[in-house]
Structure formats: C-alpha cells, structure tokens
Protein backbone atom coordinates (compact mmCIF):
# COMPACT_ATOMS: atom_id res chain seq x y z
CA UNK A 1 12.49 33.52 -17.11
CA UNK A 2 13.55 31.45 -14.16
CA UNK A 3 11.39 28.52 -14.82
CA UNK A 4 12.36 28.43 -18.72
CA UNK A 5 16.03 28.26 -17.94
CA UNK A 6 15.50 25.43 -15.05
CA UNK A 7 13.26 23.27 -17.49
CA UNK A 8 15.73 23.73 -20.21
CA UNK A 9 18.37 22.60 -18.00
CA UNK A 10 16.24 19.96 -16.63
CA UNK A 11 15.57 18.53 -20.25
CA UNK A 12 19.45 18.10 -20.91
CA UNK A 13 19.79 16.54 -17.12
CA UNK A 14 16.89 14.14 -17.62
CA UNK A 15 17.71 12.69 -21.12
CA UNK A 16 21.29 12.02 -20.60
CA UNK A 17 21.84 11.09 -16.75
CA UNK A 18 17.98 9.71 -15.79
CA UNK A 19 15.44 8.85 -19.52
CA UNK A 20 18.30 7.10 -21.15
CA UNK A 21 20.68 5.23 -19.01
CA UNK A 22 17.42 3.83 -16.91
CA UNK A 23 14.75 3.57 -19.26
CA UNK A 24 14.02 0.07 -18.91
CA UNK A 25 13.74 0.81 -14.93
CA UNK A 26 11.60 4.22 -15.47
CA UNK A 27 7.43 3.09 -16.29
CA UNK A 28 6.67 7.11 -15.85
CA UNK A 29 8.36 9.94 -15.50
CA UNK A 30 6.58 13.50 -14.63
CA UNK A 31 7.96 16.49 -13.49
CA UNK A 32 6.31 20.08 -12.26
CA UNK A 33 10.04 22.25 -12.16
CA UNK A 34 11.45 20.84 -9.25
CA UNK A 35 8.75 17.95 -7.99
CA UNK A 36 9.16 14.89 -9.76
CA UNK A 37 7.51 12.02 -10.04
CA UNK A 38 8.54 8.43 -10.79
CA UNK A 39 7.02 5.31 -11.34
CA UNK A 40 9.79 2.71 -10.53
CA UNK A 41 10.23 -0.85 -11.89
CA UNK A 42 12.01 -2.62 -9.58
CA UNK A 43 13.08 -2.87 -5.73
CA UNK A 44 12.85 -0.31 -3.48
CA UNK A 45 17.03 -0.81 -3.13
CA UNK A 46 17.38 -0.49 -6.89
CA UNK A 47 15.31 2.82 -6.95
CA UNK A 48 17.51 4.00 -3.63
CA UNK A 49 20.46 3.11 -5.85
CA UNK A 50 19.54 5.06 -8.67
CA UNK A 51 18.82 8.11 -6.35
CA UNK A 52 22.85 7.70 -5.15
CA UNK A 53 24.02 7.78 -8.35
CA UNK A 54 22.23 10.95 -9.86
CA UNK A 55 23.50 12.82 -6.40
CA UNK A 56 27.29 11.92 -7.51
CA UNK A 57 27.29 13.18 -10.75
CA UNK A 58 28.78 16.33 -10.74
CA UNK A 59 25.83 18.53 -11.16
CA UNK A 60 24.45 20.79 -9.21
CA UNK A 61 21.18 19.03 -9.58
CA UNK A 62 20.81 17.13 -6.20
CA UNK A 63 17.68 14.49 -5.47
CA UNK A 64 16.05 14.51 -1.76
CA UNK A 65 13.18 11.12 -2.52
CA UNK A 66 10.64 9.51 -1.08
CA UNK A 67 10.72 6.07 -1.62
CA UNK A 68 7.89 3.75 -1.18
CA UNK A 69 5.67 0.55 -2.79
CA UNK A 70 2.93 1.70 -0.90
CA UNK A 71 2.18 5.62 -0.73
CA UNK A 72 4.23 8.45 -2.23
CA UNK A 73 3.37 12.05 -2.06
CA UNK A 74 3.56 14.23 -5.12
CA UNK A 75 2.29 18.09 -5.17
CA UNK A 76 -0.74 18.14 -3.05
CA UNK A 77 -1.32 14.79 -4.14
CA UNK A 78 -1.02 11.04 -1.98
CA UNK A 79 -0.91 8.46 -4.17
CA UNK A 80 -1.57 4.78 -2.46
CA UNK A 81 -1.77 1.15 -3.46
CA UNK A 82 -4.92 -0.20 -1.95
CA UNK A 83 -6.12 -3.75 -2.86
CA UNK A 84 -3.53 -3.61 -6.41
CA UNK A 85 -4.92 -0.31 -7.84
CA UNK A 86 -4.06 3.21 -7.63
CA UNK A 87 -5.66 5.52 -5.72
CA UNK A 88 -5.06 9.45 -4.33
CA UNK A 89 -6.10 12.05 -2.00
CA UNK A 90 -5.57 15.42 -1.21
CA UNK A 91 -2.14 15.81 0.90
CA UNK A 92 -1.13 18.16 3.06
CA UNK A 93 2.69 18.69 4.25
CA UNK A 94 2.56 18.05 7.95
CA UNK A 95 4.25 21.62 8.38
CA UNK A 96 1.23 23.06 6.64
CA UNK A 97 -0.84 25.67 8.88
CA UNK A 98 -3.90 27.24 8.34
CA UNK A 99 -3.24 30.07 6.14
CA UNK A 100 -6.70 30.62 4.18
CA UNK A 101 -7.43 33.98 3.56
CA UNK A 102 -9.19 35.32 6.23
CA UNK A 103 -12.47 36.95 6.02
CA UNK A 104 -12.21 39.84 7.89
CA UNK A 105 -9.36 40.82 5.49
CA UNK A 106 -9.64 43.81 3.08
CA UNK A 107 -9.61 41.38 -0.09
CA UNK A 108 -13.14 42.03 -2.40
CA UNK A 109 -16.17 40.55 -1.41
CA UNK A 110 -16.49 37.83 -4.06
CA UNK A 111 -12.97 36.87 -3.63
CA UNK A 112 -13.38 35.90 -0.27
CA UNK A 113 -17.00 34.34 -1.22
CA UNK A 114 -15.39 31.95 -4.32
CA UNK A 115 -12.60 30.81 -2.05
CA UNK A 116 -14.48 28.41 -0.22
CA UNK A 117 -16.32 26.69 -3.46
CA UNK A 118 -12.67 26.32 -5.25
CA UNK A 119 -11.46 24.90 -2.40
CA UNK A 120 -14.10 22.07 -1.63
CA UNK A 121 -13.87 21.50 -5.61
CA UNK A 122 -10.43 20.86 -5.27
CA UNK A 123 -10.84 18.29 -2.64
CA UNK A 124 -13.82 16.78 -5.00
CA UNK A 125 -11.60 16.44 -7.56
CA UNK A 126 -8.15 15.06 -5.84
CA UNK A 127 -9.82 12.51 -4.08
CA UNK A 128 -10.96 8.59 -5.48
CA UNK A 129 -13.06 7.44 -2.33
CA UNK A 130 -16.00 8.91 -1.70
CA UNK A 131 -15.13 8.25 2.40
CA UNK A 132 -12.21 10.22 2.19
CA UNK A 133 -13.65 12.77 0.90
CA UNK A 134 -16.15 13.38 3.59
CA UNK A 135 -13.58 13.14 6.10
CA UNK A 136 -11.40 15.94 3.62
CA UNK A 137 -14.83 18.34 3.17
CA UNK A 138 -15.60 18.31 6.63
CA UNK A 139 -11.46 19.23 7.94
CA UNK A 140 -11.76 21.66 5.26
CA UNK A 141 -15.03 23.33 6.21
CA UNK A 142 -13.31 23.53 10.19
CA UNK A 143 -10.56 25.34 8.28
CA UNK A 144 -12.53 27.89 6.96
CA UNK A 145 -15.09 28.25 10.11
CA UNK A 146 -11.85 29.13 12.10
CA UNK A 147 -10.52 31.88 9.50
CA UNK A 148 -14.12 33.71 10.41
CA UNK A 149 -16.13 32.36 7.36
CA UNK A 150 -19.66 32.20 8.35
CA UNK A 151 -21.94 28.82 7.63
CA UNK A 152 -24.01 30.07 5.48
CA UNK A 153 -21.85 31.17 2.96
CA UNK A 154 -19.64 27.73 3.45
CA UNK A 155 -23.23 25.70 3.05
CA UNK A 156 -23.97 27.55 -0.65
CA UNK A 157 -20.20 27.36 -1.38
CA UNK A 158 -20.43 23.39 -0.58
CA UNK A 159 -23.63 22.67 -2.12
CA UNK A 160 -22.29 24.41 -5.44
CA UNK A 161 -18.85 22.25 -5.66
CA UNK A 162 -21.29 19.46 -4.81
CA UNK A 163 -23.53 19.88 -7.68
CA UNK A 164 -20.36 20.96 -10.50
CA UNK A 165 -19.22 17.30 -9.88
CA UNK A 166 -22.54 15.52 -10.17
CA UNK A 167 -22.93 17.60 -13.24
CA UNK A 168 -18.78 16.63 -14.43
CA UNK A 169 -19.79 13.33 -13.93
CA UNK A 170 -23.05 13.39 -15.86
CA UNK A 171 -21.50 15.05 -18.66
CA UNK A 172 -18.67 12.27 -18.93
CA UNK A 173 -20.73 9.46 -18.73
CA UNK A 174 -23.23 10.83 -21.54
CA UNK A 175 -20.24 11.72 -23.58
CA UNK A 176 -18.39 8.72 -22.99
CA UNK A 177 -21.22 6.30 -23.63
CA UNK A 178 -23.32 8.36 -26.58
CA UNK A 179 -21.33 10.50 -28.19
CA UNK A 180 -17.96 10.22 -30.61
CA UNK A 181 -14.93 12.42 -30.06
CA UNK A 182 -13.45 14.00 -33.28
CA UNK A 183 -9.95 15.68 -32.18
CA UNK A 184 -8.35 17.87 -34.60
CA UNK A 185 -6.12 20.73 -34.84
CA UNK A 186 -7.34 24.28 -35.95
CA UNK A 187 -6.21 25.82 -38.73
CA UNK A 188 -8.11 28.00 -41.90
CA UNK A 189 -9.60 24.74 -43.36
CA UNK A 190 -11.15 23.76 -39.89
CA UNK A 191 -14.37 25.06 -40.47
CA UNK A 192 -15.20 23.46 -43.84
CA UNK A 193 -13.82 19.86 -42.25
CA UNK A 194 -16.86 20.24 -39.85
CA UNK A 195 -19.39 20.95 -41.80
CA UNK A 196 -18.27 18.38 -44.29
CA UNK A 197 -18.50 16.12 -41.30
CA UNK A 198 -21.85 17.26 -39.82
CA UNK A 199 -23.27 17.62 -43.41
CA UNK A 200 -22.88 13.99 -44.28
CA UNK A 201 -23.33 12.03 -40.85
CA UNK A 202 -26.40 11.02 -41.83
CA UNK A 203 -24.97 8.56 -44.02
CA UNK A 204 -23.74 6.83 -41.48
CA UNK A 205 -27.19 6.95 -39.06
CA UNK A 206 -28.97 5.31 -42.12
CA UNK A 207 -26.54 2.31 -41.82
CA UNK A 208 -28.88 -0.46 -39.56
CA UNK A 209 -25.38 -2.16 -39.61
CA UNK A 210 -22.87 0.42 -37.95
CA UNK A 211 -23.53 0.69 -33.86
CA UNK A 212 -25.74 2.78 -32.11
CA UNK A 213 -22.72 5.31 -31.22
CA UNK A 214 -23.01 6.56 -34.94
CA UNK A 215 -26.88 8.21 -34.16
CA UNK A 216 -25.42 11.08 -32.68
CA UNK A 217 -22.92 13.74 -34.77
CA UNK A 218 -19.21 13.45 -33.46
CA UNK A 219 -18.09 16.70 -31.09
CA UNK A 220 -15.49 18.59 -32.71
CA UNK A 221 -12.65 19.59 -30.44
CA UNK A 222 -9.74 21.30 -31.16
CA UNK A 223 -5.86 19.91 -30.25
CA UNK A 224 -3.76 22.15 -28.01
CA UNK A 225 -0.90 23.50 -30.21
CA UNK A 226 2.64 22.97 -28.72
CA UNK A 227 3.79 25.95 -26.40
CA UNK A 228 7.26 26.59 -25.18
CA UNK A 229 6.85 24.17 -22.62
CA UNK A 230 6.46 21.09 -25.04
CA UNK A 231 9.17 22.28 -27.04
CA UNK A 232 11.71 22.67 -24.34
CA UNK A 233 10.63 19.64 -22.10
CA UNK A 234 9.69 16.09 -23.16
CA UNK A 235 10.14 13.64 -20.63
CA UNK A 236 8.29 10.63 -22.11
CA UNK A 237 11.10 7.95 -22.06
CA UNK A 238 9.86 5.75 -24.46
CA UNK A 239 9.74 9.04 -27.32
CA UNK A 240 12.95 9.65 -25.92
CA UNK A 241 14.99 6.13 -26.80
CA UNK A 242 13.27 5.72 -29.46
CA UNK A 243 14.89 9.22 -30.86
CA UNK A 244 18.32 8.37 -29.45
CA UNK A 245 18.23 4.65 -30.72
C-alpha cells in the first residue's frame, strides 16, 4: 500500500506546488514513485531555481537533481544531446557492483539460463547507437563470464536477444509501412465491430482511388482500461491547466 499512498500524495504535491505554478517552464514531466524526470524550458539557473523553491516549501517532499543541457540520468537510463537530437543508453550508478545471480547458486536451472538473454535484451532495447551497444553487450557478457556463466550458454543466450530484435524491428517496419492500426476499447459489442470491419474492407480495396495502405485489413487492438494508477496520478501538465483554467 506504500506506493499507492506516496503517488497519491505525490499527485496533490505535483499539481499544486510543480504542474501549475511552472507549467509554461515544464515541456515533460514523468515520474516512477520517487525518480522523476523533467524536461526543462529554460536556463540551467532557472531550473536550479525552481529546485530551491520546491525544497522550502514546507513539505516533507525534498528534491536532490541533476541538472544538465547535455546528459541526465533517469532509472537505468542516460539520456544525451548529441548533434540536436535525443539519444540514450543503458546507465549504470557508478556504485553499482556486480551482483548477477551467480551460477553456481541453488536458483532452477532455467532461471539461471534466461538471465543472460533478458539481460542482453535489455541492453538491445535501452540503447540508440548501434556502437554503444557493442561496447554495452560485450561489458555485459564479462559480467556474466565472471559470475561463473559458461560461453556457451552466454553465445545461445546472445544470439537469441540478437535475433528477438531483428525480428521487433521487422515486425514494426511491416506494420508501420503496410498495415492500419484500429485501436479500440473492449467491451460486449467488440466482437461484432470487427467483423463489421473485416466483413466490409473490401469496399475499400476495390477503390483504385484510396492508397495502397487500404489492401490490407486494419489490426484490431484493444485500449488499456484505466487502473488505479491512472486514476490516482496524472502528471501531464498541459491536461492539468487546462482542468484548473
């Protein structure tokens, strides 16, 4: 219940000391319980500024930041500026030492055999250069050669994180490029909706005016429903003035 209390708290905190009085300053706001995230319009002064004046309110909410126009590290994530865009990497506190699970210990087989593929997938997928991500693999393969994990079962474990991203990336191309996206939410009238849809698409394929995108049927997915979470926590600060305005 810990968490649901500190993000209910949280939500009161944000809107009235941080969304509201500095919306205009705030481009994005994101928050994980305690780790938070902001994109900052302005100097790095103003932003150090703002961070002073959230610590004197009384609250027992108090901000330690990492200011920067260059790098900032959020989660296990470093996000950079390098040549006007945004990119990231997989971060690492320096304090961090090499706790992986070690092979030798009495966990189940498979456990200790799926640990290295999750973990090369994870530096796959929190990485945009394709050079730091060799460097990343090959620290993280050292990791796990040190905790007793044998090559061979670090080679398939690689190869197979390898090949889920080739195949991610296939997937999003062909669906991005070929293939409409019909979002909706589920409910007891979902099922006719599609096959109203996929029963009558090929009206629109024998239209030699509409686009080539139309060939294919749309995919049907479904809408996440709100949870608990979205209820008790919106931190989007333009949904946020617009409400209080």
């Amino acid at each position: 219940m810990a968490p649901m209390y500190a993000n209910a708290y949280m939500h009161i905190f944000e809107r009235e000391h941080v969304l509201h009085p500095y919306r205009e300053r705030i481009v994005q706001y994101v928050r994980f319980i305690n780790d938070i995230l902001i994109l900052w319009k302005g100097s790095i002064a103003e932003a150090e500024q703002f961070v002073k004046n959230v610590n004197c309110l009384p609250s027992p909410v108090k901000i330690t930041a990492n200011i920067s126009d260059t790098m900032v590290q959020y989660l296990d994530l470093e996000i950079l500026i390098k040549d006007k865009k945004i990119e990231y990497q997989l971060y690492s506190k320096p304090t961090d030492r090499n706790t992986i699970l070690h092979f030798e210990s009495a966990h189940p087989e498979h456990s200790k055999k799926s640990l290295p593929y999750t973990q090369f997938l994870r530096v796959f997928r929190n990485n945009s250069s394709a050079e730091r991500v060799e460097n990343q693999v090959d620290s993280m393969y050292n990791k796990f050669l040190m905790r007793g994990y044998n090559r061979h079962i670090l080679d398939a474990a690689l190869d197979k994180a390898r090949m889920e991203m080739v195949n991610t990336v296939n997937v999003q191309q062909q669906t991005r490029t070929t293939r409409l996206t019909f979002p909706m939410k589920f409910n007891s009238a979902s099922s006719k909706l599609v096959q109203a849809v996929k029963g009558n698409w090929n009206i629109l394929t024998g239209d030699p005016t509409l686009p080539t995108i139309f060939s294919q049927s749309p995919m049907i997915c479904y809408k996440r429903e709100k949870n608990l979470r979205d209820l008790l926590v919106r931190t989007d600060p333009e949904q946020l003035s617009a409400e209080s305005e």
